[in-house]
C-alpha atoms as a PDB file:
ATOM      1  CA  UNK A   1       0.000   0.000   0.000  1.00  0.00           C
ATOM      2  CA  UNK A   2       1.246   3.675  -1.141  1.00  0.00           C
ATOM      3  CA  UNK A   3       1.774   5.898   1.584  1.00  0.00           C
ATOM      4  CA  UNK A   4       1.954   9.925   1.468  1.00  0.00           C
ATOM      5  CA  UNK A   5       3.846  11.847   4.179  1.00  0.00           C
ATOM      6  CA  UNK A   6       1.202  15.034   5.429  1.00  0.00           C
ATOM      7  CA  UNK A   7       0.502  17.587   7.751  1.00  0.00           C
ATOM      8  CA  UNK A   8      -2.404  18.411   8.629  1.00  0.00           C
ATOM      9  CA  UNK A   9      -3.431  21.902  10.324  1.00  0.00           C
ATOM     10  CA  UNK A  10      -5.902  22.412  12.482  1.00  0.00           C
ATOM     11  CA  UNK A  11      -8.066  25.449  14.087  1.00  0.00           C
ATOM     12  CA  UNK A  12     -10.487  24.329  16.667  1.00  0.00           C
ATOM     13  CA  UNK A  13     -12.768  27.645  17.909  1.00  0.00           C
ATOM     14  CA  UNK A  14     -15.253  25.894  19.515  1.00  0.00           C
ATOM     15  CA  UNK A  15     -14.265  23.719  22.364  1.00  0.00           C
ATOM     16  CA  UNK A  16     -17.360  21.300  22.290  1.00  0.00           C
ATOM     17  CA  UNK A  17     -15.956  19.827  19.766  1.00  0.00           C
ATOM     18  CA  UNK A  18     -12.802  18.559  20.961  1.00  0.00           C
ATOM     19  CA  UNK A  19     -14.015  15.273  22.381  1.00  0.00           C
ATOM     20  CA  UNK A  20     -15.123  14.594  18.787  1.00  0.00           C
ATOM     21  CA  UNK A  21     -12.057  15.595  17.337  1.00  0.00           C
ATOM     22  CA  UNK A  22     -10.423  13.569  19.641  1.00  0.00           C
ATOM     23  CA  UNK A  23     -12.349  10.727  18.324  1.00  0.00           C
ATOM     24  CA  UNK A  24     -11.302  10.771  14.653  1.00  0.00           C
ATOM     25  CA  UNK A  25      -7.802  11.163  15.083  1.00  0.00           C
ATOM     26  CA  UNK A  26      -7.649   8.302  18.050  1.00  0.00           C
ATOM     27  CA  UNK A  27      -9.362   5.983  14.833  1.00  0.00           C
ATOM     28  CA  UNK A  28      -6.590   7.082  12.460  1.00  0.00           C
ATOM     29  CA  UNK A  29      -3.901   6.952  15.445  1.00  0.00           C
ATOM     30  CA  UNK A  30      -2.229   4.078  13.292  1.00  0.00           C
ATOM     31  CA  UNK A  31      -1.286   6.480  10.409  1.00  0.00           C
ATOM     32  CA  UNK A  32      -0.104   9.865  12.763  1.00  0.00           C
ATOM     33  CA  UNK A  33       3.502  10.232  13.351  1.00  0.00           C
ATOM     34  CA  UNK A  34       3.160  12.857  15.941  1.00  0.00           C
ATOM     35  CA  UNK A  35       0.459  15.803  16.843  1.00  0.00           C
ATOM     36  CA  UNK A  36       1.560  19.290  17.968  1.00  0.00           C
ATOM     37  CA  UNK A  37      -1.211  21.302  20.408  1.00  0.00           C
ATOM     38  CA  UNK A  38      -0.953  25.105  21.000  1.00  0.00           C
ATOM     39  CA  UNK A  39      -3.556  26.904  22.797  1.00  0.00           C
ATOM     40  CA  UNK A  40      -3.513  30.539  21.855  1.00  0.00           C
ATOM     41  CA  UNK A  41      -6.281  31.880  24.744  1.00  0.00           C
ATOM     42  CA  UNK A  42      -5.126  35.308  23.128  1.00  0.00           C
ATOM     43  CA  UNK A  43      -7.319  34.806  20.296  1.00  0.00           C
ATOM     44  CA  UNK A  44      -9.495  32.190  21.711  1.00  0.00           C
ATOM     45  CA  UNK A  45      -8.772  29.154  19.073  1.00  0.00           C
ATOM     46  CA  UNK A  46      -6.403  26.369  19.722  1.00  0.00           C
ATOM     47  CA  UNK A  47      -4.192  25.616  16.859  1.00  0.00           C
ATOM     48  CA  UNK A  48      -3.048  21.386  16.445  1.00  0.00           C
ATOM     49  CA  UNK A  49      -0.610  20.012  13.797  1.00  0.00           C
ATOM     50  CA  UNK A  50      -0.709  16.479  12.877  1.00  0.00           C
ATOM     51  CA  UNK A  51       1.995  14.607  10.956  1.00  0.00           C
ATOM     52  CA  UNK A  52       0.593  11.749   9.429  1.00  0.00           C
ATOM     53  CA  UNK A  53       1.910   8.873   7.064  1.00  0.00           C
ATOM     54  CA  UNK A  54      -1.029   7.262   5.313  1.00  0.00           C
ATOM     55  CA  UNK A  55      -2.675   6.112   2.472  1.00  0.00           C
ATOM     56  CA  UNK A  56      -3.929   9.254   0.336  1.00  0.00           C
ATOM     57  CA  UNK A  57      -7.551   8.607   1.243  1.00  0.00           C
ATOM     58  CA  UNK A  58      -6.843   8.147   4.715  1.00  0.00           C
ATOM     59  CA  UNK A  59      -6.067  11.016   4.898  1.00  0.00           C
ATOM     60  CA  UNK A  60      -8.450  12.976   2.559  1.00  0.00           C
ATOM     61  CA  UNK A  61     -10.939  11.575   4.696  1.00  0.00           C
ATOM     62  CA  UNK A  62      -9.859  12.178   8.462  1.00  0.00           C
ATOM     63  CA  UNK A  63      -9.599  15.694   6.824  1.00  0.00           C
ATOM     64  CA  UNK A  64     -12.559  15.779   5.507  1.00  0.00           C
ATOM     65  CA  UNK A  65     -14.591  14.507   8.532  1.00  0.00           C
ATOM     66  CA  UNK A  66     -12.363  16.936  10.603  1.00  0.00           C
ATOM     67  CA  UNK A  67     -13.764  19.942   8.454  1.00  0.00           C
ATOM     68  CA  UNK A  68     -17.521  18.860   9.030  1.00  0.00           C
ATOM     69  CA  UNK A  69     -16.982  19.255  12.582  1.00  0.00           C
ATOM     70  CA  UNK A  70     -18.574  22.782  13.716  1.00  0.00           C
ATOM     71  CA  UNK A  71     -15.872  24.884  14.423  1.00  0.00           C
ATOM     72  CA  UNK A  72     -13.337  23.352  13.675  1.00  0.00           C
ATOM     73  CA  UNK A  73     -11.293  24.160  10.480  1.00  0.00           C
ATOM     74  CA  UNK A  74      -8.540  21.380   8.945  1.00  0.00           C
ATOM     75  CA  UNK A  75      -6.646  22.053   5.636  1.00  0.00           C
ATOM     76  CA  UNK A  76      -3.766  19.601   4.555  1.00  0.00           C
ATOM     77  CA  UNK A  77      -0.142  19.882   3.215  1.00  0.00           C
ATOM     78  CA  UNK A  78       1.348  17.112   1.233  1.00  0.00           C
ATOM     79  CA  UNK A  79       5.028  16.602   1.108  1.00  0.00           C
ATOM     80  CA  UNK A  80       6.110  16.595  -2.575  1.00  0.00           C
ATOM     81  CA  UNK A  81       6.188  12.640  -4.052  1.00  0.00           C
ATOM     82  CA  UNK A  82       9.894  13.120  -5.130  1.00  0.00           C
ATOM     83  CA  UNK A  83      11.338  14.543  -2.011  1.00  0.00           C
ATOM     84  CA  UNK A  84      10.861  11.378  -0.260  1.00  0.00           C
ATOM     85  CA  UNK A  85      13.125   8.242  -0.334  1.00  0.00           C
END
C-alpha cells in the first residue's frame, strides 16, 4: 500500500468539539507520526498540527470529517512525491 507523508493543520474555535475531534484522530492513530497542540487563549482558538503517514484517502478523509466538525477548520499539506526516499 502507497503511503503519502502530510501535515495536517488544524483550528479548533469551539471547544465542544474537541471530544469529537479527539475521536477521529484516536481511529486514524495508526497512520499519525506525531500531533503538535498550542492553545492561543489570546485569540481564543487552539491551533493542532498532525503529521501523518497514510494512504492518500486516509487522509483525505480524516480531513474531511475533521472539516464537518462545527468549528473546527482542517486544511492539509502534502510533502512533494519526489522529495521522499
Amino acid at each position: 500500500m502507497e503511503t503519502r507523508v502530510a501535515v495536517l493543520a488544524i483550528i479548533v474555535r469551539e471547544e465542544e468539539s474537541v471530544s469529537a475531534l479527539n475521536e477521529l484522530l484516536h481511529q486514524y492513530g495508526k497512520y499519525i507520526i506525531g500531533r503538535m497542540g498550542v492553545p492561543y487563549r489570546a485569540r481564543g482558538v487552539n491551533v493542532i498540527s498532525v503529521a501523518m503517514d497514510a494512504p492518500a484517502d486516509a487522509i483525505s478523509a480524516l480531513s474531511g470529517k475533521i472539516g464537518r466538525l462545527s468549528g473546527i477548520t482542517a486544511k492539509t499539506v502534502y510533502a512533494p512525491e519526489d522529495a521522499l526516499q
